[in-house]
N, C-alpha and C. Protein backbone atom coordinates (compact mmCIF):
# COMPACT_ATOMS: atom_id res chain seq x y z
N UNK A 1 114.86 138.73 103.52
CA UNK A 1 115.24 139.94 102.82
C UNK A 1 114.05 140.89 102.82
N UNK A 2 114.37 142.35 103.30
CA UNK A 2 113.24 142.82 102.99
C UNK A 2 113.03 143.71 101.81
N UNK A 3 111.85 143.93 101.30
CA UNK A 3 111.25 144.34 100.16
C UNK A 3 111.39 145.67 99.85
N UNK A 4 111.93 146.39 101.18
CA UNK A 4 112.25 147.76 101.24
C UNK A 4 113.71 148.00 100.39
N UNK A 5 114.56 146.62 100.58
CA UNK A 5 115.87 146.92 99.89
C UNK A 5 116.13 146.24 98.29
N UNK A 6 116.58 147.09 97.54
CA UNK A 6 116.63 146.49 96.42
C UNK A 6 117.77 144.70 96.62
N UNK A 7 117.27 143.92 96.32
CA UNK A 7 118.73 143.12 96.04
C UNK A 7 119.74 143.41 94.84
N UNK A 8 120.51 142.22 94.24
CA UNK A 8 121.36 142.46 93.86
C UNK A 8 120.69 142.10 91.93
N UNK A 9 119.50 141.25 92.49
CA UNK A 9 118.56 140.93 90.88
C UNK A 9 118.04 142.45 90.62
N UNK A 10 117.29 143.02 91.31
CA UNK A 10 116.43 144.08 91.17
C UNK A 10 117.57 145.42 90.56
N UNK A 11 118.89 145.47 91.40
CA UNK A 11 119.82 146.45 90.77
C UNK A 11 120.62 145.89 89.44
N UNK A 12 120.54 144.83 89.18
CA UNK A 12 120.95 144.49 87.69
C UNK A 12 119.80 145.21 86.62
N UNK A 13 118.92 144.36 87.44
CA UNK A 13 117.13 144.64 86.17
C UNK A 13 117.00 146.07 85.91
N UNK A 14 117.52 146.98 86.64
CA UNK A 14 117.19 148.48 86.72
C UNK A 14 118.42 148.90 85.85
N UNK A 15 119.48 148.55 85.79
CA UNK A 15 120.86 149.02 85.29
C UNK A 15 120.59 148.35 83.53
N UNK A 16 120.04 147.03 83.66
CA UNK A 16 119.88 146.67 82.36
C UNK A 16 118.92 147.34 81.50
N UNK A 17 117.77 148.25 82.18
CA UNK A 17 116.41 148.63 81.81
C UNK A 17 117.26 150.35 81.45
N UNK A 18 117.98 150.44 82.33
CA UNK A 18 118.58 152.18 81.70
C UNK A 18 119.56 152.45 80.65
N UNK A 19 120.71 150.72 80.78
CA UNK A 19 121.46 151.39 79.75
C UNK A 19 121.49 150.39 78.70
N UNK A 20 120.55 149.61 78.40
CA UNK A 20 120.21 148.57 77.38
C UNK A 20 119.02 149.08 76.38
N UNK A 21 117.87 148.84 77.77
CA UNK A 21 116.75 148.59 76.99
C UNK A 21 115.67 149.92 76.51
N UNK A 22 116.07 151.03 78.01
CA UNK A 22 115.92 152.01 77.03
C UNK A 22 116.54 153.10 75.65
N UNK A 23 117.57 152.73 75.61
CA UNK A 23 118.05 153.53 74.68
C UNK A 23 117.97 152.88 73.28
N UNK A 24 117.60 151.45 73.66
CA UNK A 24 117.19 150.71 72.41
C UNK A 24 116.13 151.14 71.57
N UNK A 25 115.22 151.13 72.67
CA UNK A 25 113.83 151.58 72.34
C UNK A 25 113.99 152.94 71.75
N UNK A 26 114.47 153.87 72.22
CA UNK A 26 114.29 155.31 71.61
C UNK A 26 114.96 155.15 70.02
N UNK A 27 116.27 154.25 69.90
CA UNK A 27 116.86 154.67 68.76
C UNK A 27 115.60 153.56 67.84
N UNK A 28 115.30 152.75 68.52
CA UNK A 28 113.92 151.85 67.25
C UNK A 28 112.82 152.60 66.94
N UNK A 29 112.71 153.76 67.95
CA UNK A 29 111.04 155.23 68.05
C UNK A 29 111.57 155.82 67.13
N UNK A 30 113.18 156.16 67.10
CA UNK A 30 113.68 157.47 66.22
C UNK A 30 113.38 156.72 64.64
N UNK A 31 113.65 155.42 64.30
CA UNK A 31 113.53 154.65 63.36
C UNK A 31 112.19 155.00 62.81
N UNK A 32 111.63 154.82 63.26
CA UNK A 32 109.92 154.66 63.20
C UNK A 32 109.74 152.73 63.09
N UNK A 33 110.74 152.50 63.93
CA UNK A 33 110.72 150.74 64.37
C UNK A 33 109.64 150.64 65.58
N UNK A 34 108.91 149.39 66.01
CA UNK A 34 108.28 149.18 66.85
C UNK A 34 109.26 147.51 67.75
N UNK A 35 109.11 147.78 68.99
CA UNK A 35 109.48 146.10 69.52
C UNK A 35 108.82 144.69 69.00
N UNK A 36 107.40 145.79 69.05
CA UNK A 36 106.24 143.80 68.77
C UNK A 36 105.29 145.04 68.29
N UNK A 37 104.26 144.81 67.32
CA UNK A 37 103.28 145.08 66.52
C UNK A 37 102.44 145.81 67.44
N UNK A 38 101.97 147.22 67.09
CA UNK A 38 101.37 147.72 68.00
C UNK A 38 99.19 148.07 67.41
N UNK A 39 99.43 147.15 66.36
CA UNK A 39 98.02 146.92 65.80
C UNK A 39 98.18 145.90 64.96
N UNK A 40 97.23 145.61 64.19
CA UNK A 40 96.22 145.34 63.31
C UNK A 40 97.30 145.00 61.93
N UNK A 41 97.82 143.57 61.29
CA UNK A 41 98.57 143.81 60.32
C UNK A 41 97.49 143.62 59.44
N UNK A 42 97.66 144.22 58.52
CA UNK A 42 96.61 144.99 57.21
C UNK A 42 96.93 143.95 56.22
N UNK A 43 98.10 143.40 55.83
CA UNK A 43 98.55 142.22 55.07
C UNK A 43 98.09 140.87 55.54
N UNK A 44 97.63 140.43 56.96
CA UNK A 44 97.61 139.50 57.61
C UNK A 44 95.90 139.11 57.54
N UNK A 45 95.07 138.26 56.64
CA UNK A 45 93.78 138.02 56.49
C UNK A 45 93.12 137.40 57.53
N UNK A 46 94.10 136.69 58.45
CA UNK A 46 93.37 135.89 59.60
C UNK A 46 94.61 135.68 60.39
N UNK A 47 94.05 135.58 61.89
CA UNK A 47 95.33 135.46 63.02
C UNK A 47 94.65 134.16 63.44
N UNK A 48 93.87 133.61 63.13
CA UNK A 48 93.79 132.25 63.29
C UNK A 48 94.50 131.07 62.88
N UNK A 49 95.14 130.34 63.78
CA UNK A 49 95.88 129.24 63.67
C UNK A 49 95.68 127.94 64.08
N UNK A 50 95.51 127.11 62.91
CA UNK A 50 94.82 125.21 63.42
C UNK A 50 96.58 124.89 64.06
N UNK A 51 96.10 124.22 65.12
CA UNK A 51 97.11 123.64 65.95
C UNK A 51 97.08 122.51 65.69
N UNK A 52 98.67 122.16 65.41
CA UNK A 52 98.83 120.32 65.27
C UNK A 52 98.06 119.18 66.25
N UNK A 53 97.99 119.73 67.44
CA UNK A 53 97.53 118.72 68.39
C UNK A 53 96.51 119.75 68.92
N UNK A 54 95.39 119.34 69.64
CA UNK A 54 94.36 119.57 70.43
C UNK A 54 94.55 119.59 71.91
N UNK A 55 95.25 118.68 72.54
CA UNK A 55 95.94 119.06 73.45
C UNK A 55 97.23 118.71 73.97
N UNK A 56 97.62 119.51 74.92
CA UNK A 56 98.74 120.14 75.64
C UNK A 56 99.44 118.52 75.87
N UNK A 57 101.22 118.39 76.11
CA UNK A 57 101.77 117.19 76.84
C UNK A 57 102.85 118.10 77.29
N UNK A 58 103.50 117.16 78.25
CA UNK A 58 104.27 117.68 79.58
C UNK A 58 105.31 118.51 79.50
N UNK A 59 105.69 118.05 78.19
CA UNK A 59 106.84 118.61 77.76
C UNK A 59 106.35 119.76 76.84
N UNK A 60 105.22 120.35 76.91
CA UNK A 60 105.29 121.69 76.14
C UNK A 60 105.35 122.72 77.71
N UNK A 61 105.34 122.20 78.73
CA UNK A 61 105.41 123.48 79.67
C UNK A 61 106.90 123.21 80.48
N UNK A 62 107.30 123.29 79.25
CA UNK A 62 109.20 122.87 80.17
C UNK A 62 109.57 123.85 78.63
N UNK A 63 110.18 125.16 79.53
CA UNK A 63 111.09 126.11 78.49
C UNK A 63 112.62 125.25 78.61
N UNK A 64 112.79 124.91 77.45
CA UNK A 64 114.47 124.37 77.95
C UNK A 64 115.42 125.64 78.12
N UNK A 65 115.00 126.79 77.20
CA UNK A 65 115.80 127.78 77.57
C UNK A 65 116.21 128.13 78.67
N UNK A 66 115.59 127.57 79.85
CA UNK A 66 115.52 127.74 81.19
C UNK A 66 116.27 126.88 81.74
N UNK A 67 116.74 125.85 81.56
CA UNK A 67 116.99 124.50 81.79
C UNK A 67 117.81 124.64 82.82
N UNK A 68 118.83 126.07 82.80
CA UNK A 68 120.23 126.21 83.74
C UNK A 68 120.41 127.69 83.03
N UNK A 69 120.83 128.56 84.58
CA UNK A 69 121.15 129.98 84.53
C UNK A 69 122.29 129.69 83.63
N UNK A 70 123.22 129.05 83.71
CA UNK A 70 124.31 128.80 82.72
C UNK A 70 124.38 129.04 81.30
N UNK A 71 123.33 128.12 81.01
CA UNK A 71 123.00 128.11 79.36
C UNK A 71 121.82 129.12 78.73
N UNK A 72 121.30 130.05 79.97
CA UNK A 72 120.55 131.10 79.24
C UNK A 72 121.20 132.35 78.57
N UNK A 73 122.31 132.41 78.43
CA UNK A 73 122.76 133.14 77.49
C UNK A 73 122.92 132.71 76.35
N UNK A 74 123.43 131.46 75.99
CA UNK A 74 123.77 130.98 74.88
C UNK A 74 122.06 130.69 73.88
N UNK A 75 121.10 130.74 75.11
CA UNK A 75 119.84 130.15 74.37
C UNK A 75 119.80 131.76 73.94
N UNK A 76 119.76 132.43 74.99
CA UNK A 76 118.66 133.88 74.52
C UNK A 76 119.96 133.95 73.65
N UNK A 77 120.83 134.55 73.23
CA UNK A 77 121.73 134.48 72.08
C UNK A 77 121.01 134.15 70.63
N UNK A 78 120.84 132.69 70.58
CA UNK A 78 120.22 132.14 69.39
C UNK A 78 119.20 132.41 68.75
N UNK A 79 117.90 132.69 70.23
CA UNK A 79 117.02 133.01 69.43
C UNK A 79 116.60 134.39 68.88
N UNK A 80 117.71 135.17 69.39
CA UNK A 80 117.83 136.37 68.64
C UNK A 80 118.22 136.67 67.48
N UNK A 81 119.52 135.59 67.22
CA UNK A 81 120.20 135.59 65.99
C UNK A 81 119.30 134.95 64.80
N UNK A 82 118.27 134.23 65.21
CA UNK A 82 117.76 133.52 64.51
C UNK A 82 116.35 134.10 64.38
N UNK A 83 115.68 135.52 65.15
CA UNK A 83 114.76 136.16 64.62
C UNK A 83 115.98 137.57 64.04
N UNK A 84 117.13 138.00 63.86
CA UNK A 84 117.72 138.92 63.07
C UNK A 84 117.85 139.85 63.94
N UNK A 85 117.27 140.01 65.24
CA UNK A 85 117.85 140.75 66.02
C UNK A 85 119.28 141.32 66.49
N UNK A 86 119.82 141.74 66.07
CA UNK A 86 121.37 141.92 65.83
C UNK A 86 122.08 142.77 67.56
N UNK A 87 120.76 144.09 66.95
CA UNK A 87 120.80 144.66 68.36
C UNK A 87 120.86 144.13 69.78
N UNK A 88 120.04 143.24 69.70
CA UNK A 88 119.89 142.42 71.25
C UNK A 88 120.92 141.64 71.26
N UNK A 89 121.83 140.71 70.29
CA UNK A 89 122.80 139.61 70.15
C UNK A 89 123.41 140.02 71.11
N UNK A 90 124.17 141.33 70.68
CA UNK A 90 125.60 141.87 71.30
C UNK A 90 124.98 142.07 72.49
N UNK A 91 123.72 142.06 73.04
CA UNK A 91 123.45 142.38 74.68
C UNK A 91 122.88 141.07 75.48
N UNK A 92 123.64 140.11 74.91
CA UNK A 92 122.87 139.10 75.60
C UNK A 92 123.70 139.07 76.49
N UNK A 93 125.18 138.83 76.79
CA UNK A 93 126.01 138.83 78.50
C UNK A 93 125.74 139.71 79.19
N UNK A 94 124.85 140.71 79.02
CA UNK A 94 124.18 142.17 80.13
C UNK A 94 122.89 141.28 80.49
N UNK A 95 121.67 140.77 80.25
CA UNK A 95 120.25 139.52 80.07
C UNK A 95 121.25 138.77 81.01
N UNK A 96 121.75 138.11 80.29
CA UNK A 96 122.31 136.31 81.42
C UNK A 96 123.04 137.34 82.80
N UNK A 97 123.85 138.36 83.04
CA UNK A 97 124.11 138.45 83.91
C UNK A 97 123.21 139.07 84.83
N UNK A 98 122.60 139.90 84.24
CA UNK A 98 121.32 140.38 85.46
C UNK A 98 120.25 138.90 85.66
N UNK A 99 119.91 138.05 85.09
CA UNK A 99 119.20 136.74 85.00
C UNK A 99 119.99 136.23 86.53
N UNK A 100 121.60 136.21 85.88
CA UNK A 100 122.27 135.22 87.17
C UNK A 100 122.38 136.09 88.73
N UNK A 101 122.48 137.43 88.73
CA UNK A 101 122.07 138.03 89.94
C UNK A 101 120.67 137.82 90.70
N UNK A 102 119.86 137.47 89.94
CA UNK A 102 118.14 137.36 89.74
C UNK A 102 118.26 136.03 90.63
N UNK A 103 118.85 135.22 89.91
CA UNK A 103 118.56 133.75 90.66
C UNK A 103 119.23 133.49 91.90
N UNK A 104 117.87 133.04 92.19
CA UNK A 104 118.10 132.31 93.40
C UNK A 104 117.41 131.47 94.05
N UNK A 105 118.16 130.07 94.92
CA UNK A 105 117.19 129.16 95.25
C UNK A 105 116.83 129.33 96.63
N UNK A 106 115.40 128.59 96.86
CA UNK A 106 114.87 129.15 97.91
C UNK A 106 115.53 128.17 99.03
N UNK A 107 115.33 128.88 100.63
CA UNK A 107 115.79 128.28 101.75
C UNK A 107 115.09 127.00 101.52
N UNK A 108 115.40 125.78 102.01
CA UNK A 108 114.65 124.58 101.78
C UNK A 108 114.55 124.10 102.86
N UNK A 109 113.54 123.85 103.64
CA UNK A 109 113.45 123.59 104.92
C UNK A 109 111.79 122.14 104.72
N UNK A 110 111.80 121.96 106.16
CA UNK A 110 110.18 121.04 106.24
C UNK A 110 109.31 121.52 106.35
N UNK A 111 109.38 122.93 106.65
CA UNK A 111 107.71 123.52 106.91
C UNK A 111 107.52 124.44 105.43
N UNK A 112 105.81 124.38 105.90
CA UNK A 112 105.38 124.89 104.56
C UNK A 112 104.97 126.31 105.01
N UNK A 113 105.56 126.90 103.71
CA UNK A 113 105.23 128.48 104.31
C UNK A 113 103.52 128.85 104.31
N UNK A 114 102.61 129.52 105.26
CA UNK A 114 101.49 129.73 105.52
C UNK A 114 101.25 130.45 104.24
N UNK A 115 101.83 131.17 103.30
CA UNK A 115 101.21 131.53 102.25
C UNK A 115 100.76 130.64 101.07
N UNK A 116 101.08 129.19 101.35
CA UNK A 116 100.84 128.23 100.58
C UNK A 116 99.43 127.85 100.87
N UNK A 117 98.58 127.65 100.09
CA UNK A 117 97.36 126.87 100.05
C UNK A 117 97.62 125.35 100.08
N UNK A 118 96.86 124.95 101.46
CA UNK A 118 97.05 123.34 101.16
C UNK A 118 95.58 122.74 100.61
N UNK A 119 95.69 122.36 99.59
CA UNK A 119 94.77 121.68 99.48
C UNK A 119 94.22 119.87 99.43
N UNK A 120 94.97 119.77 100.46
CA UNK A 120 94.79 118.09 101.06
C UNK A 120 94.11 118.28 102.43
């Protein structure tokens, strides 16, 4: 595929970014709402956090949300509903369907593509 043509992920991501995510944003600007914190919370005495464990196991770098294009709607769903996001809820089948245009698995063949570093 070449890079010159949009696919069919890239024209979802663009359709979702015009009639989702920006107009979200403007009506949260008109609010005087922000997406994610754009400084310094003044209430917040320390952003330091002691972590239960010291280090990392295998299963903290496995998003299950990911688990299957299938079930990423129902995940991104939840965890919206469950930070109060109301706005995003109702747009999660616009997310999973540009997600499922997005995916795709690669040709699977025996050779290794030259952009791979071998390091053996």
């Amino acid at each position: 595929m070449s890079s010159t043509k949009p696919a069919a992920g890239a024209a979802a991501a663009a359709a979702l970014f015009d009639e989702v995510l920006a107009p979200l944003s403007a009506r949260m600007r008109a609010e005087g709402r922000s997406a994610f914190p754009v400084g310094p919370d003044a209430a917040c005495g320390s952003y330091y956090v002691t972590r239960p464990r010291a280090a990392m196991r295998p299963e903290d770098f496995t998003a299950p949300s990911c688990g299957s294009v299938d079930a990423f709607e129902g995940a991104l769903r939840a965890h919206w509903e469950a930070l109060g996001r109301r706005d995003l809820v109702t747009e999660a089948p616009r997310f999973a369907a540009a997600a499922r245009a997005a995916y795709a698995l690669g040709d699977e063949d025996a050779e290794v593509s030259p952009f791979v570093y071998v390091m053996f």
